[in-house]
Protein backbone atom coordinates (compact mmCIF):
# COMPACT_ATOMS: atom_id res chain seq x y z
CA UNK A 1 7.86 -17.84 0.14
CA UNK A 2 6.59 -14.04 -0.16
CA UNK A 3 10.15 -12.76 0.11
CA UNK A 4 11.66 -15.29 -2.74
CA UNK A 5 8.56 -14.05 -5.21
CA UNK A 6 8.97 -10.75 -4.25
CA UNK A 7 12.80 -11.27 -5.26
CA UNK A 8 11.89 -12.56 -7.87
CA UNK A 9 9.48 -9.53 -9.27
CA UNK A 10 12.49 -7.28 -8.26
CA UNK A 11 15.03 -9.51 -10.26
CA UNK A 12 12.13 -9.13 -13.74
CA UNK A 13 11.88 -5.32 -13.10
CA UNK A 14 15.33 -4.66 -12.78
CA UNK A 15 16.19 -7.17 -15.79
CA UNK A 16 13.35 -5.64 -17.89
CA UNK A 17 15.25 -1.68 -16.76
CA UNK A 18 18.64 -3.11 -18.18
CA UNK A 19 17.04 -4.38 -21.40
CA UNK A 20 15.18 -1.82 -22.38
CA UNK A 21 18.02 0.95 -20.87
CA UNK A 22 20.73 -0.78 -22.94
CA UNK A 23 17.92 -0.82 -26.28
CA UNK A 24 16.86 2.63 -25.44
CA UNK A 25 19.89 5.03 -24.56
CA UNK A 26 22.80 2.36 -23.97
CA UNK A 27 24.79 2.75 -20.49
CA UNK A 28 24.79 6.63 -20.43
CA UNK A 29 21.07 6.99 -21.12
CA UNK A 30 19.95 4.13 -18.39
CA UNK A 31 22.37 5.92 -15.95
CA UNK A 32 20.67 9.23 -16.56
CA UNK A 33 16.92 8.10 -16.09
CA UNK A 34 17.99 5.46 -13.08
CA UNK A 35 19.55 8.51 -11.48
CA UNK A 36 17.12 10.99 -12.06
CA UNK A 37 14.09 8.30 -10.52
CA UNK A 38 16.30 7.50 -7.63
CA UNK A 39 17.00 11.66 -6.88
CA UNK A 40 12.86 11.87 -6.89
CA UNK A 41 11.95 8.51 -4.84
CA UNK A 42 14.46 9.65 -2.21
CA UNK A 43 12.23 12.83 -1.59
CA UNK A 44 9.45 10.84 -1.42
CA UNK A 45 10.51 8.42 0.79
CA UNK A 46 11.74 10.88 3.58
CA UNK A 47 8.66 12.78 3.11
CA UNK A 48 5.78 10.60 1.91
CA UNK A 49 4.69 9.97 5.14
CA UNK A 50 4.20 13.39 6.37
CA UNK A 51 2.56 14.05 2.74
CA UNK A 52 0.28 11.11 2.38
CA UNK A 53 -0.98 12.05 6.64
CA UNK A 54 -1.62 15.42 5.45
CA UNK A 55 -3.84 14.41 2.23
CA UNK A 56 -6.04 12.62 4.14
CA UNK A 57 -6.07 15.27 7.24
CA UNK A 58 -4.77 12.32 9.51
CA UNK A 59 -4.60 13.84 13.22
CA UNK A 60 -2.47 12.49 15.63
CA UNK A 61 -3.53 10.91 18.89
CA UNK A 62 -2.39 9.48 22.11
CA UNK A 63 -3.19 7.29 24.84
CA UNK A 64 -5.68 10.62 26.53
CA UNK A 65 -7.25 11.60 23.28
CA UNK A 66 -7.95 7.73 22.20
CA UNK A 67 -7.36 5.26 24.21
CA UNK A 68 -8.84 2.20 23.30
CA UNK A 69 -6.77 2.50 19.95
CA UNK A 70 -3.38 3.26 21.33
CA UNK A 71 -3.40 0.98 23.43
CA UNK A 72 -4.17 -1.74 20.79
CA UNK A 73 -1.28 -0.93 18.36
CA UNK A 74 0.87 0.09 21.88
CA UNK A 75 -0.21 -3.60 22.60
CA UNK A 76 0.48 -5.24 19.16
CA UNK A 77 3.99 -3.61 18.99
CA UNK A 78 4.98 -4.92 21.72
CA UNK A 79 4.18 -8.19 20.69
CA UNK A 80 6.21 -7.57 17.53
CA UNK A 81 9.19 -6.69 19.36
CA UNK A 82 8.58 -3.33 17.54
CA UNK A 83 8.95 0.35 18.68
CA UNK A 84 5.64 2.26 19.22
CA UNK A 85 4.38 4.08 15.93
CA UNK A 86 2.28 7.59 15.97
CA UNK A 87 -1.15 6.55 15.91
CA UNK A 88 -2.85 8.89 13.74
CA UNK A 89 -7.12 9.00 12.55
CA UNK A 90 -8.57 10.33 9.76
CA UNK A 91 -12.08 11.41 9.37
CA UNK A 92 -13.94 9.39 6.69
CA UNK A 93 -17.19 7.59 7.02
CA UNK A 94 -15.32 4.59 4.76
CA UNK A 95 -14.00 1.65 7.03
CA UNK A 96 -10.53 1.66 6.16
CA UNK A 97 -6.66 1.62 7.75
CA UNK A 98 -3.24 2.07 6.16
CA UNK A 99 0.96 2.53 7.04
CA UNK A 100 3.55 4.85 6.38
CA UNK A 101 7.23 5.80 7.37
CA UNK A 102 10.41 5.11 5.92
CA UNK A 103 11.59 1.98 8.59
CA UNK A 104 9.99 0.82 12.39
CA UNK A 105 11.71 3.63 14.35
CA UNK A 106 10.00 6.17 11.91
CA UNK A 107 6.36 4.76 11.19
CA UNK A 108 3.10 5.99 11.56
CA UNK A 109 -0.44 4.11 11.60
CA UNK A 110 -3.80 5.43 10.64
CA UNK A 111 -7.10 4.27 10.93
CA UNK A 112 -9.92 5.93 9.69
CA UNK A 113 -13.38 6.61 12.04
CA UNK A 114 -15.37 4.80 10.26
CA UNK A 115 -13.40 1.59 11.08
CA UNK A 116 -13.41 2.15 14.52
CA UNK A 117 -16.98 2.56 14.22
CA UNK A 118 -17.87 -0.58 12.67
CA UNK A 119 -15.53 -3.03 13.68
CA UNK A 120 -15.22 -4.87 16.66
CA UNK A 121 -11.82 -4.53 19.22
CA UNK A 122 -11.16 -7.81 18.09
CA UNK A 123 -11.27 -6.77 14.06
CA UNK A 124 -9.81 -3.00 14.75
CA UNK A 125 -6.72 -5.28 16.41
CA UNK A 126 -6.11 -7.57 13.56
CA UNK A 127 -6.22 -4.56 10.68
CA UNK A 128 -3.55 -2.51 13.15
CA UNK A 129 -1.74 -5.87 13.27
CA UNK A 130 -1.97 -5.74 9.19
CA UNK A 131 -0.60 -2.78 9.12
CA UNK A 132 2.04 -3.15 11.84
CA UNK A 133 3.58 -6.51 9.64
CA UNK A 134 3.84 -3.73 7.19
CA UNK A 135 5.74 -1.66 9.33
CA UNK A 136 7.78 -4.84 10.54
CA UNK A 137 8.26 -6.00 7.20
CA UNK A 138 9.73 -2.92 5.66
CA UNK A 139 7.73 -3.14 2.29
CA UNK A 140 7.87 0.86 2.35
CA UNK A 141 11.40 0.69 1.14
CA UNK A 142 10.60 -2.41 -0.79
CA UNK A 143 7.75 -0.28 -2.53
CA UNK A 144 10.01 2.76 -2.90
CA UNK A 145 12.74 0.74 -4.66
CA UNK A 146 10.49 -0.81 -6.68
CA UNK A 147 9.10 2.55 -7.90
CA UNK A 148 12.61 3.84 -8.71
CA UNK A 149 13.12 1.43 -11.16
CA UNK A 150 9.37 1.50 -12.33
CA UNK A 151 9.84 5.35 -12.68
CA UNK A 152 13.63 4.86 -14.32
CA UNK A 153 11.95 2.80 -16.95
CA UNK A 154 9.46 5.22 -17.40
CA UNK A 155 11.49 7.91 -18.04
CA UNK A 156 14.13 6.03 -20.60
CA UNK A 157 10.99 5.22 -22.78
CA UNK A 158 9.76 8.81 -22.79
CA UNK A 159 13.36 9.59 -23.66
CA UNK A 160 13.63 7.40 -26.65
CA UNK A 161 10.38 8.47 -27.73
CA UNK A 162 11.19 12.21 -28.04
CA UNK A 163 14.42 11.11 -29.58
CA UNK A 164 12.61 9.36 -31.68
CA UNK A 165 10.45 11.58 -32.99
CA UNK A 166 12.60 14.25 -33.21
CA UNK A 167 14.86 12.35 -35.14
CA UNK A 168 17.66 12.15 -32.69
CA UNK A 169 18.37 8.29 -32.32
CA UNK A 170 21.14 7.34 -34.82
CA UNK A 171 23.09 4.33 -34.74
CA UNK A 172 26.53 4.54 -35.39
CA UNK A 173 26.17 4.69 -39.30
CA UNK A 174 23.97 7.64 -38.80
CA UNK A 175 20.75 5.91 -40.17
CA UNK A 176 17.75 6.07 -38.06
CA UNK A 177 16.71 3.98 -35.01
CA UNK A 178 15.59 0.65 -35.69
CA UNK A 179 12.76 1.35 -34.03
CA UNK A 180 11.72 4.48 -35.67
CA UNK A 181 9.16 6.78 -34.58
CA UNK A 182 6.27 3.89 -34.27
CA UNK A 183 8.65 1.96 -32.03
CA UNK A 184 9.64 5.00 -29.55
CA UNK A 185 5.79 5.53 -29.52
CA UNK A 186 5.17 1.75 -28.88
CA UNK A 187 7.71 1.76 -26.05
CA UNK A 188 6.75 5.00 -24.57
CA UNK A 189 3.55 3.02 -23.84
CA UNK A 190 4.63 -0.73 -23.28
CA UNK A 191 7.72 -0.50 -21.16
CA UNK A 192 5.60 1.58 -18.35
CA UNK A 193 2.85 -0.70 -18.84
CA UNK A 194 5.00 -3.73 -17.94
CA UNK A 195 6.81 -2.50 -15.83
CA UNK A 196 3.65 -0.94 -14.00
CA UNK A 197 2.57 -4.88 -14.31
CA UNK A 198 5.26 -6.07 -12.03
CA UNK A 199 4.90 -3.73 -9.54
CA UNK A 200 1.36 -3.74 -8.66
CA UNK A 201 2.11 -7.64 -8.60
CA UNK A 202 4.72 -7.11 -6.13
CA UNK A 203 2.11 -4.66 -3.62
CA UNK A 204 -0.04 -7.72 -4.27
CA UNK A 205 2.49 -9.75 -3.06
CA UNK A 206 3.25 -7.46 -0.09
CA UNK A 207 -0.16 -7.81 0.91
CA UNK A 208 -1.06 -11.24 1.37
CA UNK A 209 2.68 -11.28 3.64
CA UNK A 210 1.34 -8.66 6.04
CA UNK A 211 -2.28 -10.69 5.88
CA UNK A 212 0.32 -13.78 7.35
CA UNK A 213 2.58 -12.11 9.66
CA UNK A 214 -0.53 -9.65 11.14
CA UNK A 215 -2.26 -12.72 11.55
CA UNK A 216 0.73 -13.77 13.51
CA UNK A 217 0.75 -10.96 15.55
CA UNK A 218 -2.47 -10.67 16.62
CA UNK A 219 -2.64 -14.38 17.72
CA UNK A 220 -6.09 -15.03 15.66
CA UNK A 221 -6.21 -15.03 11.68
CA UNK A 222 -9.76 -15.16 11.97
CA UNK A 223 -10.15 -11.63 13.71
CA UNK A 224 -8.01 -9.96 10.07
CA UNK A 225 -10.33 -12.62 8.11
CA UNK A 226 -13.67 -11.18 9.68
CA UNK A 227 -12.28 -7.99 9.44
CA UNK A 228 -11.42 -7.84 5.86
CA UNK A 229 -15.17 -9.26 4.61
CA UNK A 230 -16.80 -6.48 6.41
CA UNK A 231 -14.05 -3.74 5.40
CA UNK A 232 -14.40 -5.09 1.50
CA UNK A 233 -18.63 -4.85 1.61
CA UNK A 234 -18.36 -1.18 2.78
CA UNK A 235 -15.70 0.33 1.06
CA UNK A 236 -17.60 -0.69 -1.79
CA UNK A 237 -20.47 0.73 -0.82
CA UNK A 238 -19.00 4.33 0.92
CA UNK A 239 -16.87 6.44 -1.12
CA UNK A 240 -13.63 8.02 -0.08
CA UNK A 241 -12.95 11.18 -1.46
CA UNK A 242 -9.74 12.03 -0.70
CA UNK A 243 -8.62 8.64 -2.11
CA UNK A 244 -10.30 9.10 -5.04
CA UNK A 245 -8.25 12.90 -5.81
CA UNK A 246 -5.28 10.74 -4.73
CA UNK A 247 -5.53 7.44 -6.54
CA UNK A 248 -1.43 6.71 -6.23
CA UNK A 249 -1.91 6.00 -2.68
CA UNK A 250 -4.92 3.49 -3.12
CA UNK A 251 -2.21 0.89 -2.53
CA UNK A 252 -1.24 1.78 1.01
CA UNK A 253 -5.09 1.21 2.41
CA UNK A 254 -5.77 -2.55 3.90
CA UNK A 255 -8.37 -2.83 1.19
CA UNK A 256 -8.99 -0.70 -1.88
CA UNK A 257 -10.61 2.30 -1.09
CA UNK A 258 -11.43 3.59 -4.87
CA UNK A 259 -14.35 1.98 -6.51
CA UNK A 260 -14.52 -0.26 -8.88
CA UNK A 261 -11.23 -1.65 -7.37
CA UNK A 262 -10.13 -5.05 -5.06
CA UNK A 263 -10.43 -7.69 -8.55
CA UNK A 264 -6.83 -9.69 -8.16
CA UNK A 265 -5.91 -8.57 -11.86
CA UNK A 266 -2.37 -7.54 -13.64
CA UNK A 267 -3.06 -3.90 -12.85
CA UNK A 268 -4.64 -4.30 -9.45
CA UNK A 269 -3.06 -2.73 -6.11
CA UNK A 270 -4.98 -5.52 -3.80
CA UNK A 271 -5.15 -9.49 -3.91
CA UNK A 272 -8.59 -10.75 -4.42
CA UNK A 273 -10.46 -10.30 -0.82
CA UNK A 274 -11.78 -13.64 -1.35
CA UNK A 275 -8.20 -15.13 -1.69
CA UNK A 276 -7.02 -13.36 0.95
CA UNK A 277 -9.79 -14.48 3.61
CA UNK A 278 -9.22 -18.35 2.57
CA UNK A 279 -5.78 -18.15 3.17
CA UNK A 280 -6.45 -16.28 6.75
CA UNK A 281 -9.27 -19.41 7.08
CA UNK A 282 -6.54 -22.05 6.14
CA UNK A 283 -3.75 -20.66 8.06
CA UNK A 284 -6.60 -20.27 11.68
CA UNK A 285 -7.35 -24.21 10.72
CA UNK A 286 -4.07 -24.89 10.61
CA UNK A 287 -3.21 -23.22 13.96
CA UNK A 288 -6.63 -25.22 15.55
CA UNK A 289 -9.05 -22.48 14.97
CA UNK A 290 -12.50 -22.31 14.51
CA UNK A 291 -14.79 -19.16 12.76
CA UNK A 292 -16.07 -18.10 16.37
CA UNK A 293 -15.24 -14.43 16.03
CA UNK A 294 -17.68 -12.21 14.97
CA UNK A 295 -18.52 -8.64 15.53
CA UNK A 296 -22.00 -7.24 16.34
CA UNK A 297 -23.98 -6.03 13.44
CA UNK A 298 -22.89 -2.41 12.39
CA UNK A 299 -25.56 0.08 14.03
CA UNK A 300 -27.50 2.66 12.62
CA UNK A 301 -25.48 5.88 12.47
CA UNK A 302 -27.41 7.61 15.19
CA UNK A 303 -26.71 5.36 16.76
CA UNK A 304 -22.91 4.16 16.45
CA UNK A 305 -20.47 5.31 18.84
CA UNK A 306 -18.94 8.47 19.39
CA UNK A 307 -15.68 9.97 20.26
CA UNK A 308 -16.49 8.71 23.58
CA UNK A 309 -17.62 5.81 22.91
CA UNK A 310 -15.29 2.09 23.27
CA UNK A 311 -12.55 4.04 21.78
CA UNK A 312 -12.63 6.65 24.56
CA UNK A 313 -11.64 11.13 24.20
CA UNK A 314 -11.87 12.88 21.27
CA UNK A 315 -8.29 14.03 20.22
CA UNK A 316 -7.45 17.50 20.41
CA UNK A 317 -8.60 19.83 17.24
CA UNK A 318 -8.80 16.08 15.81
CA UNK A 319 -11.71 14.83 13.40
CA UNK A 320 -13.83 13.55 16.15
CA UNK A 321 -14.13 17.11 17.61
């Protein structure tokens, strides 16, 4: 059902680029800005993963310099029938995990220490198993296609605009544009708002399908449920930074890690937490589960664990150091 509605967003976004390419510029102009988004999201998707680890100073570990970690997601991929990602952490008090790389054989996981220092092994494996469906599920090249034509539609209303104002869109008597100057403004702003719409609705989408097949994974939906209520409380209540200078990756994180985020809106990254923890609840009740999972109570921060704590060595130059 989450593939046909994400086909379905991808069939409105790429029927709202035609539309407004053939309004805007005809065939040569929609060719131009497709082209030109396409050139740019290729970049990004061979190198967004190395870019987005290095914005959040991700450091890479292994089964010496954390052990307890690798050998959850070393477990979990296994169980996928998937090859073993680099297990990366990042450094940041705020409870929080995400996935990158362009397909399975070149993907990378990353959870931050403040995760592994509030959640339970039990919790830590059903947000790795989150992000693993991710992985499994290839929504990184679903996401970058759907930014091509997000960013092709972008571009052809910018385009129309300047023409616009600069007097440059004739039709074929020579008169002006129907549109005009207040219509190449109007569209410079309401073609990248809609089509902005339908892709944050399509991450959403993406989202509660990684919640399912994680769940899946992990063999207990109520470890990701449990997981996501206490993830959701703190992450409201501890900033993050580096997410904050780099909003445009808020949508890779397991929950929102900007503030002010997580409502299930039009222009929201993230489902509604509550949403997505009833549908965990429903699909545990319907596999003969009861809510018997819970992690102990998150300690004082003198006293939470260290490097060496459940999660074992410190990795080399890495943020635990």
């Amino acid at each position: 059902m989450s593939y046909a509605r994400t086909a379905l967003l991808l069939a409105a976004l790429t029927g709202l680029f035609v539309a407004i390419g053939g309004l805007i510029g005809g065939q040569g102009g929609m060719m131009i800005a497709f082209l030109m988004a396409l050139g740019m999201n290729a970049f990004a998707y061979w190198n967004s993963d190395k870019m987005v680890l290095s914005m959040y100073g991700a450091q890479q570990v292994d089964r010496h310099a954390a052990p307890g970690l690798y050998a959850i997601v070393e477990r979990l991929s296994a169980r996928a029938g998937m090859p073993m990602p680099k297990v990366f952490i990042i450094a940041s008090d705020q409870p929080n995990a995400f996935a990158t790389g362009r397909s399975p054989e070149h993907a990378s996981v990353a959870a931050t220490t403040g995760l592994l220092d509030r959640l339970s092994p039990e919790e830590v494996e059903g947000v790795m198993a989150h992000e693993l469906a991710h992985v499994k599920n290839r929504d990184t090249l679903i996401m970058t296609v759907t930014a091509t034509i997000a960013g092709a539609i972008g571009m052809m209303a910018n385009m129309f605009a300047f023409s616009s104002m600069f007097g440059g869109h004739r039709d074929e008597e020579g008169e002006g544009g129907g549109l005009g100057m207040l219509g190449g403004i109007l569209m410079m702003v309401l073609a990248p708002m809609a089509a902005t719409v339908v892709q944050m609705a399509i991450s959403r989408t993406r989202e509660y399908a990684a919640d399912n097949e994680g769940a899946r994974i992990c063999g207990n939906p109520l470890w990701l449920a449990s997981a996501l209520e206490r993830l959701e409380q703190a992450a409201h209540a501890i900033p993050n930074p580096a997410a904050e200078r780099n909003a445009a990756t808020a949508h890779l994180f397991i929950v929102n890690p900007l503030h002010g985020g997580g409502m299930d809106n039009l222009f929201s990254t993230h489902p509604s937490m509550d949403n997505r923890i009833a549908l965990l609840r429903r699909q545990a009740a319907e596999m003969g589960m009861t809510w018997n999972v819970r992690a102990e109570p998150t300690p004082p921060a003198a006293s939470r664990p260290t490097a060496r704590g459940p999660w074992g060595g410190t990795p080399r130059k890495g943020p635990w150091s």
